[in-house]
Protein backbone atom coordinates (compact mmCIF):
# COMPACT_ATOMS: atom_id res chain seq x y z
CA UNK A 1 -30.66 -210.17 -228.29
CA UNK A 2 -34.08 -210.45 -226.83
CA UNK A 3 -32.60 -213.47 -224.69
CA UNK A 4 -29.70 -212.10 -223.49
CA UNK A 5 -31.44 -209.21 -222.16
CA UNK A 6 -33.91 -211.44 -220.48
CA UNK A 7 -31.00 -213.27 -218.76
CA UNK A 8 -29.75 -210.40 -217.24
CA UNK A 9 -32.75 -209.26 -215.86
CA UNK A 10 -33.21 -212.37 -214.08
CA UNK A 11 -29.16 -212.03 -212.87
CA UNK A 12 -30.21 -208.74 -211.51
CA UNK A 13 -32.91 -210.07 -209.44
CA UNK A 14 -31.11 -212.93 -207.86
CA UNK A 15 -28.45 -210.46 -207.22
CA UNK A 16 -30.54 -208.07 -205.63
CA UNK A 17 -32.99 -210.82 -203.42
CA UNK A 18 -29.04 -212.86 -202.37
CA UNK A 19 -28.06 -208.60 -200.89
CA UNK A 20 -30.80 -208.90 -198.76
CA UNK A 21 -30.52 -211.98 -197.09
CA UNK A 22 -28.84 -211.54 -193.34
CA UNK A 23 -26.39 -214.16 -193.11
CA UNK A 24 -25.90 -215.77 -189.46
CA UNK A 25 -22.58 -217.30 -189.12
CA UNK A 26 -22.46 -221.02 -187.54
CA UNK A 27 -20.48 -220.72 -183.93
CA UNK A 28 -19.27 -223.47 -181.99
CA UNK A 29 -18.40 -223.09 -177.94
CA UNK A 30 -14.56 -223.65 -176.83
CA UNK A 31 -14.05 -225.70 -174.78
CA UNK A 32 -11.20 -224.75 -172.33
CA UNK A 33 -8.92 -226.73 -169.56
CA UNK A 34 -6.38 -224.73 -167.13
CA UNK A 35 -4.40 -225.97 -164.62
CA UNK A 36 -2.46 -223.57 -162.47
CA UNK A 37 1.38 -223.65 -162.10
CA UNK A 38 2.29 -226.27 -159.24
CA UNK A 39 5.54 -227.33 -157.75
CA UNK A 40 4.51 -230.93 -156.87
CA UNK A 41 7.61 -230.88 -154.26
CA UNK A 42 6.41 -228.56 -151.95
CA UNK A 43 2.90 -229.74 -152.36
CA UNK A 44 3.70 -233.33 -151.35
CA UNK A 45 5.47 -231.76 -148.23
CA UNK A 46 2.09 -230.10 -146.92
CA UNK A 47 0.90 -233.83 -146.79
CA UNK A 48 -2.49 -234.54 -145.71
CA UNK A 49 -5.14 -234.69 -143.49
CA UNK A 50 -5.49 -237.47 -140.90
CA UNK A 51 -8.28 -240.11 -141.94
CA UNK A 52 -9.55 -238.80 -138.18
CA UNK A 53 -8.78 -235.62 -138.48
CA UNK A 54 -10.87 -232.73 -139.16
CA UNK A 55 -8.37 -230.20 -139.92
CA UNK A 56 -9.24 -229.88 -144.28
CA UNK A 57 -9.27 -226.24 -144.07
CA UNK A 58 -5.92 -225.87 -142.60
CA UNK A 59 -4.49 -228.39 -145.48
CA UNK A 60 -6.67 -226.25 -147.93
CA UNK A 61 -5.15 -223.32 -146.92
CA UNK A 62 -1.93 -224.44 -146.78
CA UNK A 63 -2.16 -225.96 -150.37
CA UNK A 64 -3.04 -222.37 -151.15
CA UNK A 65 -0.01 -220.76 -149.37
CA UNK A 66 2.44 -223.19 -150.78
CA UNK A 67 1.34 -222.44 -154.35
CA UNK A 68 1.59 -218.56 -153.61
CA UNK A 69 4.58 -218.67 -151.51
CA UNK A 70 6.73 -220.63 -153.92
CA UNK A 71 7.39 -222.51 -150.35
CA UNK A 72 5.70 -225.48 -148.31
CA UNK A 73 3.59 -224.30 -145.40
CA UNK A 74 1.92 -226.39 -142.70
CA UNK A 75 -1.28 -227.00 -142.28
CA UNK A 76 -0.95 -226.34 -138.37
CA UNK A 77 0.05 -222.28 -139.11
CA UNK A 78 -3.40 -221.56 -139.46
CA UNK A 79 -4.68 -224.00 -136.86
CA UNK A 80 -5.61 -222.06 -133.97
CA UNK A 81 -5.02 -224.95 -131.93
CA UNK A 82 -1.71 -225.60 -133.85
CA UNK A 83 -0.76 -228.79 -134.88
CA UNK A 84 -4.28 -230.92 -133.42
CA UNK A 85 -5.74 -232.97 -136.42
CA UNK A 86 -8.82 -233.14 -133.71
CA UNK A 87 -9.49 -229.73 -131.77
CA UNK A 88 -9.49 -227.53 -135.46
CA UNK A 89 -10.01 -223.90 -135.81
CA UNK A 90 -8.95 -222.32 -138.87
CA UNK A 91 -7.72 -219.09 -138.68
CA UNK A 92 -7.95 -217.72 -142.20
CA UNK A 93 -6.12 -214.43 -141.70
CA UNK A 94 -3.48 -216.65 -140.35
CA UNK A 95 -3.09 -217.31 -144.72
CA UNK A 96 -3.88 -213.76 -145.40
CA UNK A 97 -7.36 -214.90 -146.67
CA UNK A 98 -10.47 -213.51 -147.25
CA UNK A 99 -13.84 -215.91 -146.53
CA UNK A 100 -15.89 -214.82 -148.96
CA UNK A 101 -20.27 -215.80 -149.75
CA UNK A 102 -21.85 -216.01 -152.99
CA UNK A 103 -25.35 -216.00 -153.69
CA UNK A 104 -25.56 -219.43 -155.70
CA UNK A 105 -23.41 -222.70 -156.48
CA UNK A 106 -22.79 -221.26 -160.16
CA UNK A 107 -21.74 -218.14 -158.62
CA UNK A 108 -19.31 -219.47 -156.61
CA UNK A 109 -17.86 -222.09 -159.85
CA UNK A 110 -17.43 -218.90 -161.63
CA UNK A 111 -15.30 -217.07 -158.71
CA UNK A 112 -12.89 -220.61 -158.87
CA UNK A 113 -12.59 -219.69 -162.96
CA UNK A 114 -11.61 -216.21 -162.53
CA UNK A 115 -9.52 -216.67 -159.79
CA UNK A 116 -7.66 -219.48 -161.41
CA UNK A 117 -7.05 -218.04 -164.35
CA UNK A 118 -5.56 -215.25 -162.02
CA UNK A 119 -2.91 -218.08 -160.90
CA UNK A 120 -4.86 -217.50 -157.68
CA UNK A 121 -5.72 -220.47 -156.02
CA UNK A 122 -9.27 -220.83 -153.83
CA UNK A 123 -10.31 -223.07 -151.06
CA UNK A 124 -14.04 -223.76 -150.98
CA UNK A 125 -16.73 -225.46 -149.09
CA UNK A 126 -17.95 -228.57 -150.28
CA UNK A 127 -20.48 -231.95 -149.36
CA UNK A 128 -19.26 -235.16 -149.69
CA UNK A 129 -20.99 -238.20 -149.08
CA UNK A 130 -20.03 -238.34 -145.24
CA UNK A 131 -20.25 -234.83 -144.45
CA UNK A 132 -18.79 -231.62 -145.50
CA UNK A 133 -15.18 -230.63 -146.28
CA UNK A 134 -12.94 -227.67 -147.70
CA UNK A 135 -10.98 -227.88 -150.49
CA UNK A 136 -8.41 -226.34 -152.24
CA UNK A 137 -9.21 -225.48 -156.81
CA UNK A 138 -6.16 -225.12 -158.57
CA UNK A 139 -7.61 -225.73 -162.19
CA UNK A 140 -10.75 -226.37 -164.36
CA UNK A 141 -11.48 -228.62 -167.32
CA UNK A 142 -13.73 -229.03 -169.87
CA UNK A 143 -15.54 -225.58 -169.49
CA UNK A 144 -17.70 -224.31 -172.55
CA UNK A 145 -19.09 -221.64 -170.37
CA UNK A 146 -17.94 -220.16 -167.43
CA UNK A 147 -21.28 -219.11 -166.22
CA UNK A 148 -22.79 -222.74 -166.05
CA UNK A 149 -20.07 -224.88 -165.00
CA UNK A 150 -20.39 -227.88 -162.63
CA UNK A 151 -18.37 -229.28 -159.86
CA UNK A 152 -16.63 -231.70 -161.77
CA UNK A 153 -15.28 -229.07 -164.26
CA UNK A 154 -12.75 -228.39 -160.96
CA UNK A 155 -9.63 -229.72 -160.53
CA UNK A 156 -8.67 -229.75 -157.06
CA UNK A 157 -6.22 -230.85 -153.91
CA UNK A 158 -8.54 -232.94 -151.55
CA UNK A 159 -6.98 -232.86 -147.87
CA UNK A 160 -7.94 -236.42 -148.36
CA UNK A 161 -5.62 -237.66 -150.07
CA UNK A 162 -2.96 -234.85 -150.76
CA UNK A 163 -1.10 -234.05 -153.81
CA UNK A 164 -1.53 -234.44 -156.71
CA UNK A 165 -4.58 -232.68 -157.00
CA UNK A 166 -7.72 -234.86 -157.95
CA UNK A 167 -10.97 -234.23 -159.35
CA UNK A 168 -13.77 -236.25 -157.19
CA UNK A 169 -17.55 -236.18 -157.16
CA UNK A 170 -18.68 -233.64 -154.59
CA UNK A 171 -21.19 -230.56 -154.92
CA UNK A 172 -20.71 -227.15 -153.76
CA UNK A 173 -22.06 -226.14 -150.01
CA UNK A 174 -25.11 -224.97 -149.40
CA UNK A 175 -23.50 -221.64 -147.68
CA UNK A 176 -21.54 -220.75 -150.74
CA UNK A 177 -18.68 -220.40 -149.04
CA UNK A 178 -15.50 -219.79 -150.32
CA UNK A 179 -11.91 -218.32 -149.53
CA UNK A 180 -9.34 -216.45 -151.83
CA UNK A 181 -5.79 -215.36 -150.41
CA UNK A 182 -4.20 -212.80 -150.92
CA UNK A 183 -1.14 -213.34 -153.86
CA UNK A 184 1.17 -211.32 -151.66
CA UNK A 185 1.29 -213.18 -149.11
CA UNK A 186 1.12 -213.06 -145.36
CA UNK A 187 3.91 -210.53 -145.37
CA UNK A 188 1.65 -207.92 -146.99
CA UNK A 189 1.18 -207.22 -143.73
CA UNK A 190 2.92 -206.78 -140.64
CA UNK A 191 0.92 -208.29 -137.71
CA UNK A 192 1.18 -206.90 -133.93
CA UNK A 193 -0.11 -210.09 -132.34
CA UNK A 194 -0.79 -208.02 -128.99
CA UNK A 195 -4.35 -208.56 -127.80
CA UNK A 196 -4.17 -212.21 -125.43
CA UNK A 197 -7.22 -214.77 -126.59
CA UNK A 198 -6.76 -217.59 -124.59
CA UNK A 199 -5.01 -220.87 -123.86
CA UNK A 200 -4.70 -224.09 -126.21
CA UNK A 201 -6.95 -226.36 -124.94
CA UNK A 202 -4.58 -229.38 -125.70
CA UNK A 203 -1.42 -230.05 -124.01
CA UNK A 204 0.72 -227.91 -123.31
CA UNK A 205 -1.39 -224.87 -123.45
CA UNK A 206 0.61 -222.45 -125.52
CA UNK A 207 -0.92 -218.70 -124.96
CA UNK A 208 -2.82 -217.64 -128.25
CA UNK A 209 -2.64 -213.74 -129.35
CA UNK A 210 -4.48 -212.13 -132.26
CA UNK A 211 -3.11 -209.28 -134.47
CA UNK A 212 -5.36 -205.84 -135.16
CA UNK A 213 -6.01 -207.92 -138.76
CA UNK A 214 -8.03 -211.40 -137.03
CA UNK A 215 -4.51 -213.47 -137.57
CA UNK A 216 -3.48 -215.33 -134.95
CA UNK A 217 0.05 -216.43 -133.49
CA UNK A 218 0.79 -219.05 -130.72
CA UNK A 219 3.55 -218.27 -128.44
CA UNK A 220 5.24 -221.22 -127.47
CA UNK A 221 7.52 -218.95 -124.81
CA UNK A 222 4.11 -219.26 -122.77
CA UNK A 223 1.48 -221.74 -121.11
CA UNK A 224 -0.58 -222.20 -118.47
CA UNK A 225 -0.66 -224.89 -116.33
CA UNK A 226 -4.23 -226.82 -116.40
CA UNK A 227 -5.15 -229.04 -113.29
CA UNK A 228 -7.74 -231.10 -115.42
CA UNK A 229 -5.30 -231.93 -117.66
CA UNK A 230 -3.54 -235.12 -117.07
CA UNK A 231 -0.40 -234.50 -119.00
CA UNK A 232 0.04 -231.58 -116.81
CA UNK A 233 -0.58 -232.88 -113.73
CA UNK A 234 1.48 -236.09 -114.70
CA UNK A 235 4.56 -233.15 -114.48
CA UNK A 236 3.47 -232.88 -110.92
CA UNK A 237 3.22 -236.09 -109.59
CA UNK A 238 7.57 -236.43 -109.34
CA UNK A 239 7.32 -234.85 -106.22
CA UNK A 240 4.99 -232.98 -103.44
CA UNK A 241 4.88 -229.23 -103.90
CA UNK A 242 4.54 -228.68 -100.13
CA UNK A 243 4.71 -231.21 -97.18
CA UNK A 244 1.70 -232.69 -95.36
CA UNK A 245 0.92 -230.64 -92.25
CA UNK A 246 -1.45 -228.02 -90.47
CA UNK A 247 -0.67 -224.53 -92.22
CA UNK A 248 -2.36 -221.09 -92.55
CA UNK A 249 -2.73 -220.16 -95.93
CA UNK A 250 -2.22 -216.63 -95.61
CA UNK A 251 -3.13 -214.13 -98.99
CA UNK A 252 0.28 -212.83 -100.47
CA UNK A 253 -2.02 -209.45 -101.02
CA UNK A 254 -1.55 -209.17 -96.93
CA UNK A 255 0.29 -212.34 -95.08
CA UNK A 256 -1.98 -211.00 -92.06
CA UNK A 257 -5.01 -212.23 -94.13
CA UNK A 258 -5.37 -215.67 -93.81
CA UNK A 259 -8.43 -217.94 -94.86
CA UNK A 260 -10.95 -218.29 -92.44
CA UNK A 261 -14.36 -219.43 -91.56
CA UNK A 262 -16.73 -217.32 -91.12
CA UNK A 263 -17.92 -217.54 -87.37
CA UNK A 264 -15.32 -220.01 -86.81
CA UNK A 265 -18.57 -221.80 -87.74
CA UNK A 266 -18.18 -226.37 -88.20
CA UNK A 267 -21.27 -226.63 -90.04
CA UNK A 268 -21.28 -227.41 -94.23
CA UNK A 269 -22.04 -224.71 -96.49
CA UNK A 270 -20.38 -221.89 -94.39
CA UNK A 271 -18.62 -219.42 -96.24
CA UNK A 272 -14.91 -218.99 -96.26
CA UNK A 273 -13.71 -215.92 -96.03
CA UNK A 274 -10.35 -213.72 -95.33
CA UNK A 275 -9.59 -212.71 -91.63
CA UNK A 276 -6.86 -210.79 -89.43
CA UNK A 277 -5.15 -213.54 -88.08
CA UNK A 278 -1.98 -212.81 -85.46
CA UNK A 279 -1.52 -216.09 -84.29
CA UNK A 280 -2.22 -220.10 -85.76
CA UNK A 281 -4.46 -220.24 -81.74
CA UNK A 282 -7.17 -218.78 -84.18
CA UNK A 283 -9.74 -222.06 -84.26
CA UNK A 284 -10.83 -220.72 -87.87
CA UNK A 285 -8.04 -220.36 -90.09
CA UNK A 286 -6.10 -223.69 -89.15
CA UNK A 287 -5.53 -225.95 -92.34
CA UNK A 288 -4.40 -229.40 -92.61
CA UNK A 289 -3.13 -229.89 -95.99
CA UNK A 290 -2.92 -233.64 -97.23
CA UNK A 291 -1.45 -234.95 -100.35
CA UNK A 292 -3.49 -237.42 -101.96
CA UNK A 293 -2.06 -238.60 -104.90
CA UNK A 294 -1.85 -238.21 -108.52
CA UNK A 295 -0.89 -234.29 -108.36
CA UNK A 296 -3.79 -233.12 -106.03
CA UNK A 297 -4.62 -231.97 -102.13
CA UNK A 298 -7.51 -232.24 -99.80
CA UNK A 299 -7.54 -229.05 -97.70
CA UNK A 300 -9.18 -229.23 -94.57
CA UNK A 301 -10.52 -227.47 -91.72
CA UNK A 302 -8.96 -228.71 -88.53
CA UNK A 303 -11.63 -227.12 -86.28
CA UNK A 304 -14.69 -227.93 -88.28
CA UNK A 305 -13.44 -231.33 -90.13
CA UNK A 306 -14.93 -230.03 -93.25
CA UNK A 307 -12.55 -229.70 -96.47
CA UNK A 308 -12.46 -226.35 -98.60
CA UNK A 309 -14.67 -226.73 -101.71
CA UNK A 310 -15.91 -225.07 -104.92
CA UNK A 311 -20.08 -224.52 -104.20
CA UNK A 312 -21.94 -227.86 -105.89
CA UNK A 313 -18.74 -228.36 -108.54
CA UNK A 314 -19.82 -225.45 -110.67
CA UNK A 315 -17.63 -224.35 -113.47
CA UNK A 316 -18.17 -220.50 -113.61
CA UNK A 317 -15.54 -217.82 -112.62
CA UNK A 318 -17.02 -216.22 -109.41
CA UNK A 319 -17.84 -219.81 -107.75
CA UNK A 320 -18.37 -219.07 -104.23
CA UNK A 321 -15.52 -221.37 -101.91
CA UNK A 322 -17.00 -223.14 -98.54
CA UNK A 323 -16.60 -225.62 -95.73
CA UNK A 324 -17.79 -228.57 -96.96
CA UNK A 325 -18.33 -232.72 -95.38
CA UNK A 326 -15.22 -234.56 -96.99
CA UNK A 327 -16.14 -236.16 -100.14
CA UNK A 328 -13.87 -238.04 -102.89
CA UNK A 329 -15.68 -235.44 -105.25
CA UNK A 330 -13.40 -233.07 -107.55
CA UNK A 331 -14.92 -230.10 -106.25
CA UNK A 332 -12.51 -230.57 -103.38
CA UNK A 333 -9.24 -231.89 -105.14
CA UNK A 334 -6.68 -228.83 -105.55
CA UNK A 335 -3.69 -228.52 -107.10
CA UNK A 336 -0.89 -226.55 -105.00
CA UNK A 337 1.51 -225.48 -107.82
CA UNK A 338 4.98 -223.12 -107.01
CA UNK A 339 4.98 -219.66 -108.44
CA UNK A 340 7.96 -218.01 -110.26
CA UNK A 341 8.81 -215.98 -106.86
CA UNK A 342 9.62 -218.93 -105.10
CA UNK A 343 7.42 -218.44 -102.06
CA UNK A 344 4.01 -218.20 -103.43
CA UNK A 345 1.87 -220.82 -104.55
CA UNK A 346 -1.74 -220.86 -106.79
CA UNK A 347 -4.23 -223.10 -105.36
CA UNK A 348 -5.89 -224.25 -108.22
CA UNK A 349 -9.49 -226.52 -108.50
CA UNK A 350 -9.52 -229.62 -110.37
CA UNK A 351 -13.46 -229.51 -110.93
CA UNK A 352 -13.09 -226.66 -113.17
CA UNK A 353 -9.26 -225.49 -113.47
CA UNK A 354 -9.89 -221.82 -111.72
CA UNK A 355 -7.72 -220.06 -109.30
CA UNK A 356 -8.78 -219.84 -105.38
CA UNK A 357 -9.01 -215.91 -105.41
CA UNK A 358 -9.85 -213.28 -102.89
CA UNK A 359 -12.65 -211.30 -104.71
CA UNK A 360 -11.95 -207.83 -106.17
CA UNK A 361 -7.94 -208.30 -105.11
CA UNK A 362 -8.33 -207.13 -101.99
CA UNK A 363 -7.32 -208.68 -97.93
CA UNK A 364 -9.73 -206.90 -95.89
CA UNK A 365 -11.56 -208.15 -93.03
CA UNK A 366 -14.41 -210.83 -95.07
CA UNK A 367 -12.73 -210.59 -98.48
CA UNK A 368 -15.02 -213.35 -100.26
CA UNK A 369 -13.14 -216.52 -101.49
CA UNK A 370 -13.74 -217.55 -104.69
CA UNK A 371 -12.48 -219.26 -107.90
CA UNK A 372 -11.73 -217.54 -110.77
CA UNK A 373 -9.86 -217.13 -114.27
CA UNK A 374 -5.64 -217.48 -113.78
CA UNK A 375 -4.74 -213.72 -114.08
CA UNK A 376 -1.36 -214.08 -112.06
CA UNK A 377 -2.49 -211.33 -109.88
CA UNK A 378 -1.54 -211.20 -105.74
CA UNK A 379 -4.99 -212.31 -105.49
CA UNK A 380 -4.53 -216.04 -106.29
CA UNK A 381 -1.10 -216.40 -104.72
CA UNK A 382 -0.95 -217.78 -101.22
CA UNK A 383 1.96 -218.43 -98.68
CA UNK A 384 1.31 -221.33 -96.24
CA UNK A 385 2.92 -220.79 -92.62
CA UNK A 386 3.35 -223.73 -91.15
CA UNK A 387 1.77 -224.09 -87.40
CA UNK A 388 3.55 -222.33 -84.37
CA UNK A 389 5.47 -220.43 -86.97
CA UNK A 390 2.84 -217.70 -87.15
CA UNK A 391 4.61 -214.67 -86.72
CA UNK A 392 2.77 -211.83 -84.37
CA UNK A 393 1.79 -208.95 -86.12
């Protein structure tokens, strides 16, 4: 009896010391893969980026769009300069996208998990071994924690190579950049592409217009014509735009106004200006225009001998225009191209692809000459009167 008292004292105990224990359970980390959605059709119709090219953020992009869109974009939509592998600019409202900065590589790993596992894809900015690049992250793999991943828990489309998406050996950018677009597309909003930018550098110059929201459009329904280009001067070359001969060049702001120099004066470096002119017996304002090949004009002075030309070559709008001693230099190449009215012309510079102008658009009495920005004002349109056809005013 004694015994079996003693026994379950001793139970008692052990019970009592096992309720105090705090019992920590074992856990193990999951490991978790995710790959987004992907119609491999329209991806393989993006394509990729030119082994020269430089245009990965476009294809990025693009790779982005297509997945959202449920259709195949091109990179060249959101390309500022279009469809140029070479002259890139990407426009990432153009993909109703957001560039976005993190404060650390991790940081930025983490934004590609959440987004992904939004169905959102996210182009980023990478190194690689010859440089940096943009890429598109449409999955991750082998992730135990979110919040310390590495690069190569990312599965991505490289502009390199295209689709399907690969998984290669690069480390996140030192600017922690990164871009997320918008999952309802580009039509979320309706763009009013009214404020002009500029001109496409490349051939043929398509006008470029920006919407309130940053998103650029180019409209193809315009271009300018660019006398250092040689694809647009090639159009040129089929025929002469006015016949060799001894002209005033007269301003379409006034046709009295003809170009002039100043003093009637034959030495170089004096200023050209706009004068009253009734008759072609004015020694000053007598031209003899010469075609010399290859789309372009020497313009010269027939009582001086010196040729109209842009002060030392210089590229900046405002140039001053003089009298210079003939030279084979571009500075005194023009370009005489028709305007849309039929019986104007713009006299354009080859050195730097700016329109002759009379400064501040006016046709008084020692108007200034200069070159200047094509703004398709009366300013830079000229009519050339042939000699002894100089009507009296």
């Amino acid at each position: 009896m004694e015994n079996a008292k003693r026994l379950m004292s001793v139970f008692l105990s052990v019970l009592m010391f096992l309720s105090c224990l705090v019992v920590v359970p074992l856990t193990v980390n999951a490991v978790s893969s995710y790959t987004m959605p992907l119609n491999s059709t329209n991806l393989k119709s993006v394509g990729a980026q030119d082994r020269n090219g430089v245009a990965c953020s476009c294809f990025a992009l693009a790779y982005c769009r297509t997945i959202l869109d449920g259709k195949a974009h091109s990179f060249s939509e959101y390309n500022k300069y279009g469809n140029s592998q070479t002259n890139v600019d990407c426009i990432w409202g153009n993909g109703n996208a957001t560039k976005r900065t993190a404060n650390s590589a991790k940081a930025v790993l983490k934004a590609c998990y959440d987004y992904v596992n939004s169905n959102t894809p996210v182009v980023i900015h990478v190194n690689t071994s010859t440089g940096q690049h943009w890429v598109a992250v449409v999955g991750y793999q082998n992730v135990s924690d979110s919040n310390n991943m590495s690069y190569n828990n990312l599965i991505i489309i490289d502009p390199w190579y295209g689709y399907p998406q690969k998984k290669n050996g690069y480390s996140i950018h030192s600017d922690y950049a990164y871009v997320t677009p918008n999952d309802k597309g580009v039509s979320a909003h309706t763009h009013n592409y009214n404020t002009f930018v500029e001109y496409q550098s490349a051939h043929p110059h398509y006008a470029v217009y920006k919407c309130s929201c940053g998103a650029t459009q180019v409209d193809k329904s315009k271009s300018e014509f660019n006398p250092t280009c040689n694809s647009c001067i090639t159009g040129l070359n089929a025929e002469q735009t006015i016949s060799d001969g001894e002209y005033l060049i007269a301003s379409a702001i006034d046709q009295s106004s003809c170009l002039n120099v100043a003093s009637s004066s034959k030495e170089s470096g004096a200023n050209v200006h706009l004068w009253k002119t009734v008759s072609d017996d004015n020694v000053g304002a007598l031209l003899i225009v010469k075609y010399i090949g290859d789309g372009y004009y020497s313009l010269t002075f027939k009582n001086s001998g010196k040729a109209l030309d842009v002060y030392q070559g210089y590229k900046a709008p405002g140039t001053n225009v003089q009298q210079y001693t003939p030279n084979t230099s571009n500075s005194q190449k023009w370009v005489i191209r028709p305007n849309d009215d039929n019986y104007t012309f713009s006299i354009v510079s080859r050195c730097n692809g700016l329109y002759l102008d009379a400064k501040g658009g006016t046709a008084e009495n020692g108007t200034n000459i200069q070159v200047y920005t094509g703004n398709n004002s009366k300013g830079q349109k000229w009519r050339f009167i042939r000699s002894g056809m100089m009507e009296i005013i």
